[in-house]
N, C-alpha and C. Protein backbone atom coordinates (compact mmCIF):
# COMPACT_ATOMS: atom_id res chain seq x y z
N UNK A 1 76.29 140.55 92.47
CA UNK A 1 77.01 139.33 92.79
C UNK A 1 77.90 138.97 91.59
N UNK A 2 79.45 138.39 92.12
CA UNK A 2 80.29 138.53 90.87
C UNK A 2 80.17 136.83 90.47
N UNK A 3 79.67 136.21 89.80
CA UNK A 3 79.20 134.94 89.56
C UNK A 3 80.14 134.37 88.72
N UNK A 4 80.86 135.16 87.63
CA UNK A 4 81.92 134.35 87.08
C UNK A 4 83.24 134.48 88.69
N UNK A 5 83.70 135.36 89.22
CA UNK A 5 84.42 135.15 90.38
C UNK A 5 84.36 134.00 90.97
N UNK A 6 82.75 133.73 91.47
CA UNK A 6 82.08 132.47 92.28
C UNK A 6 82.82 131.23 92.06
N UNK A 7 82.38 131.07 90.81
CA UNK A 7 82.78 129.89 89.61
C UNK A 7 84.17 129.51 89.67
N UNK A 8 85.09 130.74 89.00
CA UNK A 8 86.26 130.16 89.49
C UNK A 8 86.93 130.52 90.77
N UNK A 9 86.28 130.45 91.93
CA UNK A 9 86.73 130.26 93.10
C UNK A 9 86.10 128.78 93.37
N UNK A 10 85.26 128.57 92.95
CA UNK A 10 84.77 127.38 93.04
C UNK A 10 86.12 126.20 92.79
N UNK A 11 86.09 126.36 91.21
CA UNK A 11 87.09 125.58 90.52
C UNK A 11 88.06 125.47 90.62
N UNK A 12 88.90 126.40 91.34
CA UNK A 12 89.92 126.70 92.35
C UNK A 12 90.28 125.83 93.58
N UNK A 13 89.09 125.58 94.66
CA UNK A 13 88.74 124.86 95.39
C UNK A 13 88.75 123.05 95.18
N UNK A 14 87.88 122.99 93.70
CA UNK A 14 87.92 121.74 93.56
C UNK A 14 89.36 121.42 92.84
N UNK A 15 90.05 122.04 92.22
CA UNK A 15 91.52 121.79 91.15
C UNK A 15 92.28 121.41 92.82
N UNK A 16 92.16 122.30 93.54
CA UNK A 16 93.02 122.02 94.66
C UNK A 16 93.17 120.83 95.30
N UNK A 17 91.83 120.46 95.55
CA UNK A 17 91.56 119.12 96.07
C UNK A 17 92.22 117.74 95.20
N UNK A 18 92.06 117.68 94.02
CA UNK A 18 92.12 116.91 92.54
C UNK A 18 93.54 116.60 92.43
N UNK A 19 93.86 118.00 92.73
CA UNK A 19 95.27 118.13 92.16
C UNK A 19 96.40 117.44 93.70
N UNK A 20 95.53 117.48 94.79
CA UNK A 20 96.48 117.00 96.19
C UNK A 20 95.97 115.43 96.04
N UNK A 21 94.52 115.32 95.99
CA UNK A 21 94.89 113.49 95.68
C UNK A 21 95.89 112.88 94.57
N UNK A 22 95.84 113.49 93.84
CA UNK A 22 96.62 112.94 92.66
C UNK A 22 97.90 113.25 92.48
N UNK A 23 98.47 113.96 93.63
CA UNK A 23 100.31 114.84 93.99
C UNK A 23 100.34 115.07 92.67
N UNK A 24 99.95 116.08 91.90
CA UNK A 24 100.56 116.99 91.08
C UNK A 24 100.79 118.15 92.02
N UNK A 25 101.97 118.22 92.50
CA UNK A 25 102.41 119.23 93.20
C UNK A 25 102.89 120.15 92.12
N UNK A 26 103.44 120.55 91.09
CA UNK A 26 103.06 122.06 90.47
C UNK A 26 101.86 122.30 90.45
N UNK A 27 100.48 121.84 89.76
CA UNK A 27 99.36 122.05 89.52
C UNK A 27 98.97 122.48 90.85
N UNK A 28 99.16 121.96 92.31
CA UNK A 28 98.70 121.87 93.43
C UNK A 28 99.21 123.12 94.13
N UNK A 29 100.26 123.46 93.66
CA UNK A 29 101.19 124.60 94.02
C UNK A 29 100.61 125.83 93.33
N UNK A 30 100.32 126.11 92.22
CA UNK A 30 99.57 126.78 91.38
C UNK A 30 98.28 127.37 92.13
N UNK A 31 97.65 126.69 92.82
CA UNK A 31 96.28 126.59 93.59
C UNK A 31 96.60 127.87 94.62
N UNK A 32 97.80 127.50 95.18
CA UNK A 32 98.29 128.65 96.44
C UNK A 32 99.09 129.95 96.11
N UNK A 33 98.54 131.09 96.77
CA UNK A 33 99.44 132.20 96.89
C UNK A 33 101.04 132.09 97.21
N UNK A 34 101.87 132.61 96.83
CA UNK A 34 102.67 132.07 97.44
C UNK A 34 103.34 132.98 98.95
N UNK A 35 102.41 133.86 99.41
CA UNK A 35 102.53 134.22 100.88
C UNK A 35 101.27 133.32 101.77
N UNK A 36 100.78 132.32 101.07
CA UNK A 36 99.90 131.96 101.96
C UNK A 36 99.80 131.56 102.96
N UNK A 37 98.75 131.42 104.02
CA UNK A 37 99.07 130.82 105.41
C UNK A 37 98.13 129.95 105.78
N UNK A 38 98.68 128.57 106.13
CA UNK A 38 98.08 127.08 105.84
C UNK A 38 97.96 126.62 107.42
N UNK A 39 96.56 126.37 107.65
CA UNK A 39 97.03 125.67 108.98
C UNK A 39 96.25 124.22 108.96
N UNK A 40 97.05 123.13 108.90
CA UNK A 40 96.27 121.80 108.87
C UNK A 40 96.42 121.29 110.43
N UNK A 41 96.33 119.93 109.92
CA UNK A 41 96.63 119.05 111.36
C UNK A 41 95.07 118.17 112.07
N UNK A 42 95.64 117.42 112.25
CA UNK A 42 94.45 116.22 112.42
C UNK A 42 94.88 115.56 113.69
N UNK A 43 94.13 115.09 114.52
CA UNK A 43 94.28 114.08 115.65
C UNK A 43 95.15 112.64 114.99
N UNK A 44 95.20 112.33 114.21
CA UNK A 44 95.83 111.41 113.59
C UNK A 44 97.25 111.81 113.28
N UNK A 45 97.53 113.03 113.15
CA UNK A 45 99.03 113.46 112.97
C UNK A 45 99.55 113.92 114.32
N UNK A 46 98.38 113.92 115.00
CA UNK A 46 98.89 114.33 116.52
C UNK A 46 99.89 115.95 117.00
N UNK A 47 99.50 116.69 115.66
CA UNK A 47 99.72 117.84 116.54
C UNK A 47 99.62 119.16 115.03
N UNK A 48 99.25 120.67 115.53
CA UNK A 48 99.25 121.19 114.62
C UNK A 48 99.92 121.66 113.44
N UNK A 49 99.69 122.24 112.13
CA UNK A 49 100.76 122.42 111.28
C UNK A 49 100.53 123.99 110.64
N UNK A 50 101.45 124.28 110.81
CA UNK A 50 101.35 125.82 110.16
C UNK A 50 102.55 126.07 108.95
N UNK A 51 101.94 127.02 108.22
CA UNK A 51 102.93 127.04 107.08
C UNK A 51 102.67 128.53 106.53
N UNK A 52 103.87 129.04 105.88
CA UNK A 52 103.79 130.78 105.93
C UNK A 52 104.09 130.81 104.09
N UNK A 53 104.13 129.73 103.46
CA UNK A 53 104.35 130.61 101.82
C UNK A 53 103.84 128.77 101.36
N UNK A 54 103.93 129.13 100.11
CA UNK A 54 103.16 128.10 99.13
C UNK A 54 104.47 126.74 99.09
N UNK A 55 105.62 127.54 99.09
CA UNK A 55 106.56 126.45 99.05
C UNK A 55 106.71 125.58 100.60
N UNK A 56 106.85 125.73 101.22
CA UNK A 56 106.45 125.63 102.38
C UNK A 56 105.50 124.28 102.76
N UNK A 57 104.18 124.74 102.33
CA UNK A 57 102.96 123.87 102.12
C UNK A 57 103.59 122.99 100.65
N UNK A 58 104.19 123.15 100.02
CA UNK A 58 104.08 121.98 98.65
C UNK A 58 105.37 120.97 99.34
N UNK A 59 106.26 121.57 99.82
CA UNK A 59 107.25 120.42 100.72
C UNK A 59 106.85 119.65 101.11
N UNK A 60 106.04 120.18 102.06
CA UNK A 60 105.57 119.23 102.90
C UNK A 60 104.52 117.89 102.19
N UNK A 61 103.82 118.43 101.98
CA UNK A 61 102.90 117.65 100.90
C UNK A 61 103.47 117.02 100.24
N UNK A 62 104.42 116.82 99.83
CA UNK A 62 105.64 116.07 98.24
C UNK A 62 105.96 115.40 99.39
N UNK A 63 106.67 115.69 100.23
CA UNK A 63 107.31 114.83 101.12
C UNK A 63 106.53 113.45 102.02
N UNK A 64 105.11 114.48 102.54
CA UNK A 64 104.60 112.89 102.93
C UNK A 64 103.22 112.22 102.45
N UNK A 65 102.76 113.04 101.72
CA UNK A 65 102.08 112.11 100.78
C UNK A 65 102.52 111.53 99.81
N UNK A 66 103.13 110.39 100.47
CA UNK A 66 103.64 109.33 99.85
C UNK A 66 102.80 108.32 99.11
N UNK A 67 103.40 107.36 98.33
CA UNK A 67 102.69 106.27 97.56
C UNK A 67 102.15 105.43 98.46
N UNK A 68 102.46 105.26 99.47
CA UNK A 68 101.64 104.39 100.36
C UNK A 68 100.49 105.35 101.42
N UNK A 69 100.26 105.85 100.73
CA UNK A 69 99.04 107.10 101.09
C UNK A 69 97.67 107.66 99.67
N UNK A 70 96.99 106.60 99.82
CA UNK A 70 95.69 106.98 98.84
C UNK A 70 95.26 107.90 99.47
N UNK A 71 94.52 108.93 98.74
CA UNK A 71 93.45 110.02 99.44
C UNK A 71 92.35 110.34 98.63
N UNK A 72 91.61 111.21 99.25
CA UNK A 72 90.08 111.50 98.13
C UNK A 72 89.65 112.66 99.24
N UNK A 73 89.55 113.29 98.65
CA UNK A 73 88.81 114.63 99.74
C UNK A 73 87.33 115.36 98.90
N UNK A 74 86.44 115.05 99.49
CA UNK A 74 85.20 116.21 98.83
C UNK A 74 84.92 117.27 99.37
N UNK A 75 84.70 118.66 98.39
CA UNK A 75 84.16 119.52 99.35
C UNK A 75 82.72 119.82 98.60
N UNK A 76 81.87 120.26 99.54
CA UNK A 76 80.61 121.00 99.19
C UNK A 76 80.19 121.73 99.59
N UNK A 77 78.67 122.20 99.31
CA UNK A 77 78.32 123.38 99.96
C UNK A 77 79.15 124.35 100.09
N UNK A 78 79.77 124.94 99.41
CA UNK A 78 80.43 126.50 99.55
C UNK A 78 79.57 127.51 99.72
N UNK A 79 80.05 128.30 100.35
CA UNK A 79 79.31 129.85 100.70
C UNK A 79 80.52 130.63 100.68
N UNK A 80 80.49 131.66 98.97
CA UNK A 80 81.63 132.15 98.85
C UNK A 80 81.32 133.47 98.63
N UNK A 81 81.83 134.73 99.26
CA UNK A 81 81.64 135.82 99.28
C UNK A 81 82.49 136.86 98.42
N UNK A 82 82.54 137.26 97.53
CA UNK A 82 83.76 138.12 96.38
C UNK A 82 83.16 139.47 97.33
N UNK A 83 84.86 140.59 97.04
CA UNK A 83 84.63 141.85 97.18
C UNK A 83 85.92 142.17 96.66
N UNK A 84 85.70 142.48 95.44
CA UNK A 84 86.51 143.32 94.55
C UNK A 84 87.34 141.69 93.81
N UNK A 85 88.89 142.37 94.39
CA UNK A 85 89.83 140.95 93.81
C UNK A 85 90.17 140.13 95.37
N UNK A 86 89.28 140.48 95.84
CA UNK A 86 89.42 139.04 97.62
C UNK A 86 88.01 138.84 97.70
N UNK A 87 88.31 137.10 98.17
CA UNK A 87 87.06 136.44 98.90
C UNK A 87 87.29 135.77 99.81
N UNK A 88 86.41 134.92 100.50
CA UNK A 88 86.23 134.87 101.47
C UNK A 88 85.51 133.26 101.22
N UNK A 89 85.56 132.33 102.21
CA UNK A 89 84.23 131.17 101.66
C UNK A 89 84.39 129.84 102.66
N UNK A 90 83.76 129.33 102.96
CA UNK A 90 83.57 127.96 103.79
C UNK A 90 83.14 126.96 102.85
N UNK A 91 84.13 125.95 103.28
CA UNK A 91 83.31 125.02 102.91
C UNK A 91 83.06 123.50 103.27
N UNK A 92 81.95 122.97 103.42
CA UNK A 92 82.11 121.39 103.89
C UNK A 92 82.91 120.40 103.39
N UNK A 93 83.63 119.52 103.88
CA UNK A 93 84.29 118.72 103.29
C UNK A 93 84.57 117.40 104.17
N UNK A 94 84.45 116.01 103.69
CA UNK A 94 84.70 114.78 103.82
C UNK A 94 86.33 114.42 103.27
N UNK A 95 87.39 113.59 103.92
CA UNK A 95 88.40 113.39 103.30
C UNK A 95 88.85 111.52 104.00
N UNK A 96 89.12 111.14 103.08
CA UNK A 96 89.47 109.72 103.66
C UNK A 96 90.95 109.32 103.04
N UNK A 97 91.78 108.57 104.15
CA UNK A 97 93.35 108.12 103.69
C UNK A 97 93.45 107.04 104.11
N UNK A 98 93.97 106.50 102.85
CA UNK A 98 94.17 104.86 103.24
C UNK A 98 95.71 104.99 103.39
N UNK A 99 96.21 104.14 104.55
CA UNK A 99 97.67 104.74 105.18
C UNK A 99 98.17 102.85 105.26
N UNK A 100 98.59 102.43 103.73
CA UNK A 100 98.99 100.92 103.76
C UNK A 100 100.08 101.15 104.17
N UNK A 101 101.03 101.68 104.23
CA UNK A 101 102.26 101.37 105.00
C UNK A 101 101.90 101.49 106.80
N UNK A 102 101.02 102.10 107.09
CA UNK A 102 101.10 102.01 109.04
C UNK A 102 99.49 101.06 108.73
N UNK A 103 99.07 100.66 107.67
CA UNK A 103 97.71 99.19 107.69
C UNK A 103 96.31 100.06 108.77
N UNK A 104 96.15 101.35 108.09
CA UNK A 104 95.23 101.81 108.82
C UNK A 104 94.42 102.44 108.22
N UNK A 105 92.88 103.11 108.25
CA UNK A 105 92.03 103.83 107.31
C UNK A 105 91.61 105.12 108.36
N UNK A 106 91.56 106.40 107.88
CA UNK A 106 91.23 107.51 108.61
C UNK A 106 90.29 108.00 108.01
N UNK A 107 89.22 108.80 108.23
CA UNK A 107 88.10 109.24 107.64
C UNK A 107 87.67 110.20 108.42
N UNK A 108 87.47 111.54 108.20
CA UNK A 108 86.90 112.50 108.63
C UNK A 108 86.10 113.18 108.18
N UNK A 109 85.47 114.45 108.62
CA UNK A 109 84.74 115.60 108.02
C UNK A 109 84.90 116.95 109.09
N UNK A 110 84.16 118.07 108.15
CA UNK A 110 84.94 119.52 109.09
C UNK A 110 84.08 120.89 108.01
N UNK A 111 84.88 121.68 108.47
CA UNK A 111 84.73 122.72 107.70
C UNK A 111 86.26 123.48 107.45
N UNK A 112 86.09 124.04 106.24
CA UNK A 112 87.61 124.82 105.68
C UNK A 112 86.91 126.24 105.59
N UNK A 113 88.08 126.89 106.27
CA UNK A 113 88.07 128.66 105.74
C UNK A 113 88.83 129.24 105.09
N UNK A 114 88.77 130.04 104.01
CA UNK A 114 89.70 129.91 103.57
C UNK A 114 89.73 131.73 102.99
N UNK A 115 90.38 132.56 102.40
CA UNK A 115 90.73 133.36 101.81
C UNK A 115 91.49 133.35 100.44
N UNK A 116 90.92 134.11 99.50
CA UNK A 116 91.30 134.51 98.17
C UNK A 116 91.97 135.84 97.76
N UNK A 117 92.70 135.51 96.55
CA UNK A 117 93.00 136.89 96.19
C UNK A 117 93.08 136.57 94.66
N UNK A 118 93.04 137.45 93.74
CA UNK A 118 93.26 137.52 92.41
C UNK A 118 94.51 138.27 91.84
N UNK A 119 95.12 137.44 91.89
CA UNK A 119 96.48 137.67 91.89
C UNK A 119 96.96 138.49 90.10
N UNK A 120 97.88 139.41 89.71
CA UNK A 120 98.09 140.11 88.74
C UNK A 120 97.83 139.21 87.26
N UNK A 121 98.47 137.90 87.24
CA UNK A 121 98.12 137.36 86.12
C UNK A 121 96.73 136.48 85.70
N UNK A 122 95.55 137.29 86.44
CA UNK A 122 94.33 137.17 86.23
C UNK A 122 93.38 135.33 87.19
N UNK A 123 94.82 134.61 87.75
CA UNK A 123 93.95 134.11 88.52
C UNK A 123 93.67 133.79 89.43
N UNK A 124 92.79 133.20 90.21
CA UNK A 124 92.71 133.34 91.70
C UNK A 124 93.38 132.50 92.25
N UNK A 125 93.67 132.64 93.45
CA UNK A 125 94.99 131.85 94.13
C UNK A 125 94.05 131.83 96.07
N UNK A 126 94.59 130.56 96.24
CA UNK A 126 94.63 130.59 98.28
C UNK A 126 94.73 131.70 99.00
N UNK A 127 94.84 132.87 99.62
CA UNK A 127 95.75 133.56 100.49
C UNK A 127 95.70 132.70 101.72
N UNK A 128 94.31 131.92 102.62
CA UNK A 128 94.62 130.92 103.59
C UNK A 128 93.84 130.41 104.04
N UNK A 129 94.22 129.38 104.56
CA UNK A 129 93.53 128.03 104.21
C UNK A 129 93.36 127.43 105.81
N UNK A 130 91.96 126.60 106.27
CA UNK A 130 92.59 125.97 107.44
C UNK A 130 91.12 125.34 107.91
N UNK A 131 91.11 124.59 108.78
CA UNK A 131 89.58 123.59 108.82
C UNK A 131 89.25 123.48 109.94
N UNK A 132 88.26 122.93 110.23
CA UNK A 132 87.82 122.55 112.01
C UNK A 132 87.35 121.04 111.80
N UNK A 133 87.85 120.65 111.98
CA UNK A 133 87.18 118.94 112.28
C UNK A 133 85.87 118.85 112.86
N UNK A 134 85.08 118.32 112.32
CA UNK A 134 83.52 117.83 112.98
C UNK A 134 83.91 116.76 113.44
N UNK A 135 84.48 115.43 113.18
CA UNK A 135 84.77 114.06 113.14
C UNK A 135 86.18 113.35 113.10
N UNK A 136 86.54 112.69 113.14
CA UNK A 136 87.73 112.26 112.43
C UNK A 136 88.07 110.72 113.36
N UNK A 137 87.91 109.54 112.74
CA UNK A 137 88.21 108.50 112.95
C UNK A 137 89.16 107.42 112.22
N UNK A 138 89.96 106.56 113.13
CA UNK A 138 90.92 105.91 112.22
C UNK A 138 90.51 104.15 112.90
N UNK A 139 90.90 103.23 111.55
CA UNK A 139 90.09 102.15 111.78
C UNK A 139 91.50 101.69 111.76
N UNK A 140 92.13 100.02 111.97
CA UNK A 140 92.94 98.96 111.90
C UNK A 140 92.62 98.10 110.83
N UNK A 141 93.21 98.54 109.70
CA UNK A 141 92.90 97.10 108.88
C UNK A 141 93.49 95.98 109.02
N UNK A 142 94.18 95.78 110.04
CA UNK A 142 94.42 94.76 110.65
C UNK A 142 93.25 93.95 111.50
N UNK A 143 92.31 94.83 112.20
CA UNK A 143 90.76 94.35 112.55
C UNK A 143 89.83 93.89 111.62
N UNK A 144 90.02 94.32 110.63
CA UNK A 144 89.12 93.88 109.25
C UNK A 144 89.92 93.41 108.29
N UNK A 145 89.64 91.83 108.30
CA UNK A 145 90.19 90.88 107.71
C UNK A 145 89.87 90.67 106.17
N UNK A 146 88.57 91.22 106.29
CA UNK A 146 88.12 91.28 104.71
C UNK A 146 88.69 92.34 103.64
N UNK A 147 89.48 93.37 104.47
CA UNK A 147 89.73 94.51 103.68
C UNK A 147 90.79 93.99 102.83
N UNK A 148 90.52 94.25 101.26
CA UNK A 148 91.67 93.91 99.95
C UNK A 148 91.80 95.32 99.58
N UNK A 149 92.74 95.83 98.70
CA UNK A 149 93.35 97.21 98.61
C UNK A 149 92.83 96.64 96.73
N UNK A 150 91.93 96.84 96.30
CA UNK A 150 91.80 96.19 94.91
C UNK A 150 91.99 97.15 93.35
N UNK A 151 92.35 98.24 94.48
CA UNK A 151 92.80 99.21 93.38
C UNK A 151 93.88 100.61 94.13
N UNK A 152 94.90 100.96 93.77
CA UNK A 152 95.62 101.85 94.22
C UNK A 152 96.66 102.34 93.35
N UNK A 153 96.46 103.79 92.58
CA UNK A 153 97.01 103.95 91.95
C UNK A 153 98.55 104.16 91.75
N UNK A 154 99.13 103.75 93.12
CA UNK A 154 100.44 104.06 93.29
C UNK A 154 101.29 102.74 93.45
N UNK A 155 100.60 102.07 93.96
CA UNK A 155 100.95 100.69 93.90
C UNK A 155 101.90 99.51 92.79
């Protein structure tokens, strides 16, 4: 078992996440191959999204994760498989968006699959990426009167 691989496929995984709440889109871009193939899309965006290279996926991302879009995504439980310089790995994940410009809260969970490669300048990168929803619900903070926004870093 290749355990330093593990590790930074691990860290890979979590930089990715870190790096999309916080739109450092180079750092976030860095994360992806750049032939990778991305498939998101949520009942809340109302329809699927596919994407064929890294630039591609960072457009999009720059473009609408906007400042009036907090996010936080966890993943856990990985089950990551190395063979040679490709892996392979699932993993659980929770993600919640606070969407103050449309005054609404979304919250889901799922699973991500994803593919690796170890790319020539020694580090590992996306080859592709894509999830299954277990859940996914969106609330009105307009229904909840108590809700204050008491911290938002974009704000």
């Amino acid at each position: 078992m290749d355990l330093v691989a593990i590790e930074s496929i691990r860290q890979l995984k979590y930089r990715y996440f870190r790096t999309l709440d916080n739109k450092q889109w180079d750092q976030f871009g860095d994360c992806l191959a750049e032939d990778i193939r991305a498939d998101y899309g949520t009942k809340a965006m109302g329809k699927p999204l596919h994407f064929e290279s890294r630039a591609e996926v960072v457009a999009y991302m720059a473009k609408h994760m906007t400042d009036s879009l907090a996010t936080m995504h966890v993943a856990q439980h990985p089950e990551i498989t190395v063979d040679g310089d490709t892996a392979s790995a699932t993993w659980a994940f929770e993600d919640t968006v606070i969407a103050s410009h449309y005054n609404c809260l979304i919250r889901g969970a799922g699973y991500y699959t994803d593919t690796y490669r170890l790319d020539a300048d020694g580090q590992w990168r996306i080859t592709s990426t894509e999830y299954e929803r277990l859940y996914e619900y969106m609330t009105s903070l307009e229904d909840t009167p108590s809700f204050k926004f008491l911290a938002n870093k974009w704000a």
